[in-house]
Each structure stands twice: as C-alpha cells, then as structure tokens.
Protein backbone atom coordinates (compact mmCIF):
# COMPACT_ATOMS: atom_id res chain seq x y z
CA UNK A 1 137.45 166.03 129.95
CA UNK A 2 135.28 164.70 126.71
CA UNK A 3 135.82 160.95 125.91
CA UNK A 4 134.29 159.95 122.66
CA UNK A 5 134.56 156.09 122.08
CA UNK A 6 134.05 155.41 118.50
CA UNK A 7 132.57 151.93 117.08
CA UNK A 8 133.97 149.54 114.38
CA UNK A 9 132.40 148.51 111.01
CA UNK A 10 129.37 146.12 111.84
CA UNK A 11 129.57 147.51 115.57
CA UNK A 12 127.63 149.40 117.89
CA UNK A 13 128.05 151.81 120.72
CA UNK A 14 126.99 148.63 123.08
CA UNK A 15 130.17 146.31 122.50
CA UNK A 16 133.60 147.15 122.66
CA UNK A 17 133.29 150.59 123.18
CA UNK A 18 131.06 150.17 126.53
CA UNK A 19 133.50 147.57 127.55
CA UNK A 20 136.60 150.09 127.56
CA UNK A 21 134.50 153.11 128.79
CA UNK A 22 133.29 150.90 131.84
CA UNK A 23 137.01 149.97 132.53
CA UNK A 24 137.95 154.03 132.12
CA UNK A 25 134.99 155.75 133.98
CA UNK A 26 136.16 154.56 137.50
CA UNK A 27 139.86 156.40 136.95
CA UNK A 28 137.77 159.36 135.11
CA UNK A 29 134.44 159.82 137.08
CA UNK A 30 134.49 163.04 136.87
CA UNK A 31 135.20 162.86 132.52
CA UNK A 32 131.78 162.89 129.83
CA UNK A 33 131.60 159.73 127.99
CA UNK A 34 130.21 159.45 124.71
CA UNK A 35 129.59 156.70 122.15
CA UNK A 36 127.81 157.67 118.97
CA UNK A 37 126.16 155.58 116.99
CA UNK A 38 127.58 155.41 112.92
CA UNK A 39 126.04 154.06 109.94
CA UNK A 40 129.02 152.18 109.57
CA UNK A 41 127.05 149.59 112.23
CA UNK A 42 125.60 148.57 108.99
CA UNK A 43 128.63 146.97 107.39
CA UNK A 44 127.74 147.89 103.68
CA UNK A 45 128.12 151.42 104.90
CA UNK A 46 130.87 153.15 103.11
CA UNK A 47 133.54 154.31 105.14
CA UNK A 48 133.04 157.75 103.52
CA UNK A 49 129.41 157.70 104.07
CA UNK A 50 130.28 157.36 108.19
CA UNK A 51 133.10 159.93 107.48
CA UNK A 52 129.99 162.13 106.77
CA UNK A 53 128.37 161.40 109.48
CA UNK A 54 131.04 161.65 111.81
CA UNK A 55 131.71 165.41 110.77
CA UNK A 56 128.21 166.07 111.19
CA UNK A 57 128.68 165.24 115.15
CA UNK A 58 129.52 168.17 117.57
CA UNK A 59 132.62 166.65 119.14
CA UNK A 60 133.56 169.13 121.53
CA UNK A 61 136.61 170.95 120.72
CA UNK A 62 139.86 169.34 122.41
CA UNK A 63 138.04 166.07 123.10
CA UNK A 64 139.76 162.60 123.59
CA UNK A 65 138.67 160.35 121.02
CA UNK A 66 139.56 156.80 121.33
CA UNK A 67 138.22 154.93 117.91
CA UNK A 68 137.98 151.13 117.22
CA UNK A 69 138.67 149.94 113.77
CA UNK A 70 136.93 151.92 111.12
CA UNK A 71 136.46 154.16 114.24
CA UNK A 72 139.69 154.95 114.64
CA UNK A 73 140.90 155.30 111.10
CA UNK A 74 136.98 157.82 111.34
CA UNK A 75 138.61 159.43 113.85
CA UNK A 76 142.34 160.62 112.68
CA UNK A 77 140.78 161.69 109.45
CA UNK A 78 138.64 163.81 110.93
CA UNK A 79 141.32 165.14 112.59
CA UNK A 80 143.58 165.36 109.50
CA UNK A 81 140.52 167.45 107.93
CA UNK A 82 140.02 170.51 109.97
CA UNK A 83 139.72 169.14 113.89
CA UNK A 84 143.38 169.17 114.49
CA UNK A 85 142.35 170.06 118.18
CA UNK A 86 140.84 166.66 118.96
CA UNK A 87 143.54 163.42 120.69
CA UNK A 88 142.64 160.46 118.90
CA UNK A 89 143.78 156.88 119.55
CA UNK A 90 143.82 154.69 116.91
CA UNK A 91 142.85 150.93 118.49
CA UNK A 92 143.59 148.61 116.12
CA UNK A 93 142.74 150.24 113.11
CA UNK A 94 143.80 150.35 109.22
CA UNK A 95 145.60 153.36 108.02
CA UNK A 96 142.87 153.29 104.84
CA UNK A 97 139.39 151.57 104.14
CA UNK A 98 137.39 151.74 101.02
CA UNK A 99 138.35 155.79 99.47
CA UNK A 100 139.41 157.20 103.29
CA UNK A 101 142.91 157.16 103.64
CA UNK A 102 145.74 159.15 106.01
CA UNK A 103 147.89 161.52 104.79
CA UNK A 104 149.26 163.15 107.53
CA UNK A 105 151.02 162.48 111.24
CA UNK A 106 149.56 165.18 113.86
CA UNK A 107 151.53 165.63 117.27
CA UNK A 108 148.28 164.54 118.72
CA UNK A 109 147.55 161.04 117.44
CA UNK A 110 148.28 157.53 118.58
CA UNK A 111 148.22 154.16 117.20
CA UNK A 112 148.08 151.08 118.80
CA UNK A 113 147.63 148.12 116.46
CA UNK A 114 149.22 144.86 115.82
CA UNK A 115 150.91 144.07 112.09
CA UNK A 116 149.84 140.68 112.35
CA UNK A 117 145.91 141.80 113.00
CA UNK A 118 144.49 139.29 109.96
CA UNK A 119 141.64 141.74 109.54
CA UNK A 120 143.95 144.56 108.87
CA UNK A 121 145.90 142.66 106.27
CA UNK A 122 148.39 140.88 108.46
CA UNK A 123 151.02 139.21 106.73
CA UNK A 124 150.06 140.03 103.08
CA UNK A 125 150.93 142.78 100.66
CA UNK A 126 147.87 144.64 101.38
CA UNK A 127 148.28 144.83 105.12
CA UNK A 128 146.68 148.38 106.26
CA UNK A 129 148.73 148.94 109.23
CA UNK A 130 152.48 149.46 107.56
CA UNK A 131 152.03 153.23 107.41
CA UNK A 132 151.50 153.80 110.86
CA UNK A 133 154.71 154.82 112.45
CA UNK A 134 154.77 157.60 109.39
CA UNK A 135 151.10 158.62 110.26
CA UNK A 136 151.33 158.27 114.66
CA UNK A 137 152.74 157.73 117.56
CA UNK A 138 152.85 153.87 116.28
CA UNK A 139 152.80 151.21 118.68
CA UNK A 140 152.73 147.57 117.49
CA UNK A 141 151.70 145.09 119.71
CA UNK A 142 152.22 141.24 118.52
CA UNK A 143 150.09 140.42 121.00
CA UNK A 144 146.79 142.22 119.74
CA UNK A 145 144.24 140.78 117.75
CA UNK A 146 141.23 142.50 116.27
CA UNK A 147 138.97 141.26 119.42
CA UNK A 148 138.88 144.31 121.25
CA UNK A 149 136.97 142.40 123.67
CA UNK A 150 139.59 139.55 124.53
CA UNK A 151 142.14 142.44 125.00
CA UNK A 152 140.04 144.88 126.68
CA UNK A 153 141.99 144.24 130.25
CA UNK A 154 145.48 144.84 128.42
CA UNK A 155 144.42 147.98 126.53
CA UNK A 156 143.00 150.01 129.13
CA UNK A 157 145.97 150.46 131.39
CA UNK A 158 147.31 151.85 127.80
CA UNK A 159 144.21 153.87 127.59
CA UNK A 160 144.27 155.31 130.87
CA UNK A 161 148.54 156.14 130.27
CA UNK A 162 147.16 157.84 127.27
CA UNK A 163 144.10 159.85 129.03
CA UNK A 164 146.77 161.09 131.49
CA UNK A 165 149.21 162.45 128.74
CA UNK A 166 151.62 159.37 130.41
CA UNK A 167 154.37 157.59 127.98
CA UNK A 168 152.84 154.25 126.41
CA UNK A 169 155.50 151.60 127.11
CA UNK A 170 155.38 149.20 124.08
C-alpha cells in the first residue's frame, strides 16, 4: 500500500502531515509513506502552479492519498484530471482555491471537513466547503477546526477506517 500525505498552503512535509503518518505507520508498517514537498509551502504560490507540480510527481498508480488543505483540494483534482485510480481524502479542505476548482464526485473520494472551518469560509457566503456532499463522500464534522494538529488524535482513527476501506461514522 502507497500513502501519500499531502501538505497545506504555507506548510511543509514536517508538520501535520508527519504528525498523521506517525499516528498511521504503527497500524500500516508494512505500507510506503510519502510526503512531497509543494511550492505551495511558499504561500504566494498559486494553487495552479502546485497543481503543476503535483502532476509532475510519480504517484504510484492506486495510491492512498490523504491531502491537507490546499493538499487535499491538490489531490481530488488531480484525480478529477486523468488519475481516477488514486483514493484521496480530503482533510479539511476547500472545494476551490484561487482558478482550481471541483467539478466532479468520483466513487473514490472522501471529505472530511467542518462548515464552520473560518479558513474555509465558515459562516459567510463564500464558504468553500458547501459543495462537498455533491463532490464526496462528505463528512462534516462541527467539531473540526483547520488545526490539523489539535485534531490529529480524532482524525486518525477516521484515517485508519478509511485506509481499511471501513465505513466513516460521522
């Protein structure tokens, strides 16, 4: 099993993404982690621009991708644009940033996200995560801020349901 952990905007493959692979790798030790660095680190990267990059990355082909933020809205369009073979999880993630937006709902996609998430838009007219239940396998948690880190003890179990090919319970 491939498990690619994908950063947010101003992120890094040493934050959040460690954090939930170290929680995963003991119930997957036998599984190849992977967390690329994107330009989007840089937070006056483009989304597109780390679109580009992402592409350019040989995810192997049925891989589990589990992306953070930008990383996870990175992820299901890469998988809405010719890597329909790739599982992504959406963690807490806008359905659109900058000129990258979804436009379709795979079998193979999951979102977990909270509406109220004030970095996705919570609670005004431009909040980014209304679309998801048309777009995934949406599951809103009230509970879920955009601190991956405070959470991180509360998402894996969800992680590890979703590694397994278990029902999320919402």
């Amino acid at each position: 099993m491939d498990v690619w952990l994908i950063h947010g905007r101003a992120g890094s493959p040493d934050g959040s993404s460690l954090q939930l692979e170290e929680l995963l790798r003991p119930e997957f030790a036998a599984a190849r982690f992977s967390r690329p660095l994107l330009p989007h680190e840089n937070a006056e990267v483009s989304a597109e621009d780390s679109l580009e990059a992402l592409r350019k990355i040989e995810i192997p082909h049925g891989a589990w991708v589990i992306g953070i933020s930008l990383g996870g809205l990175l992820a299901a369009r890469l998988q809405e644009t010719g890597r329909d073979d790739l599982h992504v999880l959406a963690l807490s993630a806008p359905t659109w940033a900058d000129n990258v937006h979804l436009a379709t709902k795979p079998a193979n996609r999951v979102a977990i996200y909270s509406s109220n998430d004030e970095v996705l838009g919570g609670g005004t007219d431009q909040n980014r995560t209304v679309d998801w239940p048309r777009l995934a396998e949406a599951h809103d948690m009230p509970w879920l801020t955009h601190d991956t880190k405070a959470h991180k003890l509360r998402i894996a179990p969800l992680l590890i349901r979703w590694l397994r090919e278990e029902e999320l319970a919402s």
